[in-house]
C-alpha atoms as a PDB file:
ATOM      1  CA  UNK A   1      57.041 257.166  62.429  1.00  0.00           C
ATOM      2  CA  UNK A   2      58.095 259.232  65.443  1.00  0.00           C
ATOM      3  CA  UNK A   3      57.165 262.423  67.217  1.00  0.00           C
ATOM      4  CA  UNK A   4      59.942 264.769  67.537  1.00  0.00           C
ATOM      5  CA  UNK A   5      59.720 267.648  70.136  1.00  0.00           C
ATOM      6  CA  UNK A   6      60.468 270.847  68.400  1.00  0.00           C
ATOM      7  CA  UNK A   7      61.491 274.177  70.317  1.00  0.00           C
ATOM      8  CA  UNK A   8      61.888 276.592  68.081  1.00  0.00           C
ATOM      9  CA  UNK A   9      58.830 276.579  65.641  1.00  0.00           C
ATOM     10  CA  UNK A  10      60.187 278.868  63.134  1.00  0.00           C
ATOM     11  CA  UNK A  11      60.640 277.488  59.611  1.00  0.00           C
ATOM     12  CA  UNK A  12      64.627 277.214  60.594  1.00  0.00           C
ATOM     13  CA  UNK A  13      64.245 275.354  63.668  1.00  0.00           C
ATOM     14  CA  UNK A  14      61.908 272.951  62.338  1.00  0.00           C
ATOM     15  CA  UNK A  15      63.583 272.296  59.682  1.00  0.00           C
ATOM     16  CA  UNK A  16      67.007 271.913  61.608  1.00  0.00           C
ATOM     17  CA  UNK A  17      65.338 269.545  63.964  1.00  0.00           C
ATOM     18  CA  UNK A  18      64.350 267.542  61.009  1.00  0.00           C
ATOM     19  CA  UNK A  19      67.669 267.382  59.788  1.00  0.00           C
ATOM     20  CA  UNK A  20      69.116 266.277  62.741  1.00  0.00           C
ATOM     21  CA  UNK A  21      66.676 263.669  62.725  1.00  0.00           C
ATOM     22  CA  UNK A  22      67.390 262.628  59.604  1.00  0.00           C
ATOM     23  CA  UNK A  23      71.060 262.214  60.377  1.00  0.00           C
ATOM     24  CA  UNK A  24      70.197 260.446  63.603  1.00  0.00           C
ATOM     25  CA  UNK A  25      69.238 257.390  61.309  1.00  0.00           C
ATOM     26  CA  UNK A  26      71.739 257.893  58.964  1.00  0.00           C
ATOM     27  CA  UNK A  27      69.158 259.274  56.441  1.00  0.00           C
ATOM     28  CA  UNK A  28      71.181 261.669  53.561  1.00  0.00           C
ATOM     29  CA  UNK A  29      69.381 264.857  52.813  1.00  0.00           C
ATOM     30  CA  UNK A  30      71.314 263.896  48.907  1.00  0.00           C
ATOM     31  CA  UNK A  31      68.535 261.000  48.926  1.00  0.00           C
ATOM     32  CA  UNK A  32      65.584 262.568  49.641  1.00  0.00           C
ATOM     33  CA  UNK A  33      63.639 263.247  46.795  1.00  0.00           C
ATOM     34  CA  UNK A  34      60.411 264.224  48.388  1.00  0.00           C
ATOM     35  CA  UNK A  35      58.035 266.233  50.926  1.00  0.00           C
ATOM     36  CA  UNK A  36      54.797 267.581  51.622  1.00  0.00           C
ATOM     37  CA  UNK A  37      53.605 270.286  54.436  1.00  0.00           C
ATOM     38  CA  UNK A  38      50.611 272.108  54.968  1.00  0.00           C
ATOM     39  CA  UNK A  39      49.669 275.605  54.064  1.00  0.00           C
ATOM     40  CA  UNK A  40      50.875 277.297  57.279  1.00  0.00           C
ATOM     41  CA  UNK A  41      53.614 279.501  56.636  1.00  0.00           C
ATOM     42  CA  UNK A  42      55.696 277.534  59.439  1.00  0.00           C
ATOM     43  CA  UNK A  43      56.141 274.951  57.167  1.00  0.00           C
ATOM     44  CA  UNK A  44      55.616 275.630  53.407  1.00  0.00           C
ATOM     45  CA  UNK A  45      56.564 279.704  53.027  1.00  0.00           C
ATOM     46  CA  UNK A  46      58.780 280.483  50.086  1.00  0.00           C
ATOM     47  CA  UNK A  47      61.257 282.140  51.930  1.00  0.00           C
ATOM     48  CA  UNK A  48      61.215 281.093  55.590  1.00  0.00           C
ATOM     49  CA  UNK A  49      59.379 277.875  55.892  1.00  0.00           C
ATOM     50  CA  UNK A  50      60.733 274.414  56.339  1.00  0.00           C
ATOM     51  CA  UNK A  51      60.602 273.424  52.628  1.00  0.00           C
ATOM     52  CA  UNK A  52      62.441 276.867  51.705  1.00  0.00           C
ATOM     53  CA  UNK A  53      65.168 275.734  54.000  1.00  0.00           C
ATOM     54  CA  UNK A  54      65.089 271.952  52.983  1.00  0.00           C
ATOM     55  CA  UNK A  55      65.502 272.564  48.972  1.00  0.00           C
ATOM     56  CA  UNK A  56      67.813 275.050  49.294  1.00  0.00           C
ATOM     57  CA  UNK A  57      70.276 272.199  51.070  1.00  0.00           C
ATOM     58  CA  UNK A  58      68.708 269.644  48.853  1.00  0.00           C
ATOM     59  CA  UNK A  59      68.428 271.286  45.154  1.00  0.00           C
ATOM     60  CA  UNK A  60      66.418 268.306  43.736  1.00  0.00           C
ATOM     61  CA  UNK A  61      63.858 267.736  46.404  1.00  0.00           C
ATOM     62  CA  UNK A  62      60.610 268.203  45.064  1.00  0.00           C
ATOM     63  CA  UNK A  63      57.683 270.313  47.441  1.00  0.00           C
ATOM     64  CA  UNK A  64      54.277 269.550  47.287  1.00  0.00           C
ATOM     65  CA  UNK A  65      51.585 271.164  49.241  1.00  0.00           C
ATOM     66  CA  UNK A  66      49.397 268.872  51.049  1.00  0.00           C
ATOM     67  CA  UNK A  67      45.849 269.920  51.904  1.00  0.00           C
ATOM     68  CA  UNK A  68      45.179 266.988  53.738  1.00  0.00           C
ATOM     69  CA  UNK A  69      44.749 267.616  58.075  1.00  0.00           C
ATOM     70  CA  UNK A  70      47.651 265.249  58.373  1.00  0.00           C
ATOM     71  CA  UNK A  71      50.920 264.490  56.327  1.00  0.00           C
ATOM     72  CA  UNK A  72      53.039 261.857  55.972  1.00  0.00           C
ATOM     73  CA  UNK A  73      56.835 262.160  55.179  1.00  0.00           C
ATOM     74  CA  UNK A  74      58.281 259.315  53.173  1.00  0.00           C
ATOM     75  CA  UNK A  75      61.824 258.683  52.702  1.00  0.00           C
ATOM     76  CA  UNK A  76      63.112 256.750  50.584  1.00  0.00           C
ATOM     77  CA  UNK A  77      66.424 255.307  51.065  1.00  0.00           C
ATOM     78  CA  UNK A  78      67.921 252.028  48.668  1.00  0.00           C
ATOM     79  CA  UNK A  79      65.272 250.849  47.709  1.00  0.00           C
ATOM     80  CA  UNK A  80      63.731 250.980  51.653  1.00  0.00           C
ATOM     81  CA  UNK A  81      60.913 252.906  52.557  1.00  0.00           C
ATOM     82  CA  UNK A  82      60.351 254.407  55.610  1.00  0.00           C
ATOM     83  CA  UNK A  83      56.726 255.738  56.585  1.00  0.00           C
END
C-alpha cells in the first residue's frame, strides 16, 4: 500500500497518476480485472471520474461502488496479490 500525492484531482488526473503508478511497478492495466471507489463524482462519475477513464483503457475491468469510508485497491498480477 502507498500514498500517492495527486495534483490534479479531476477524474483525469487521478486516474493518470494511478496509471503511472501502476506502470512504476510494472503493473499492466491488460491485468487488472478490478476496482472500487466511492460515490464522489471525483472518482466513480460515468463520464469524468477515475473509473470512466480506467475502463475505457481497460474494456474488461469491472467497477464496483464501494460504500465503505475507506477502499482498498487489489491487483492482481500472476497469481500475486498486492493489497
Amino acid at each position: 500500500m502507498a500514498f500517492i500525492g495527486v495534483k490534479d484531482l479531476t477524474g483525469e488526473g487521478i486516474a493518470s497518476t494511478l496509471l503511472q503508478f501502476m506502470s512504476q511497478f510494472n503493473l499492466s492495466l491488460e491485468k487488472l480485472r478490478g476496482h472500487g471507489y466511492d460515490g464522489a463524482s471525483s472518482m466513480s462519475g460515468r463520464y469524468e471520474g477515475v473509473q470512466a477513464h480506467i475502463s475505457r483503457l481497460g474494456p474488461l475491468v469491472v467497477y464496483s461502488h464501494t460504500s465503505q469510508a475507506t477502499a482498498s485497491i487489489s491487483l492482481s498480477v500472476n497469481r500475486v496479490t498486492f493489497q
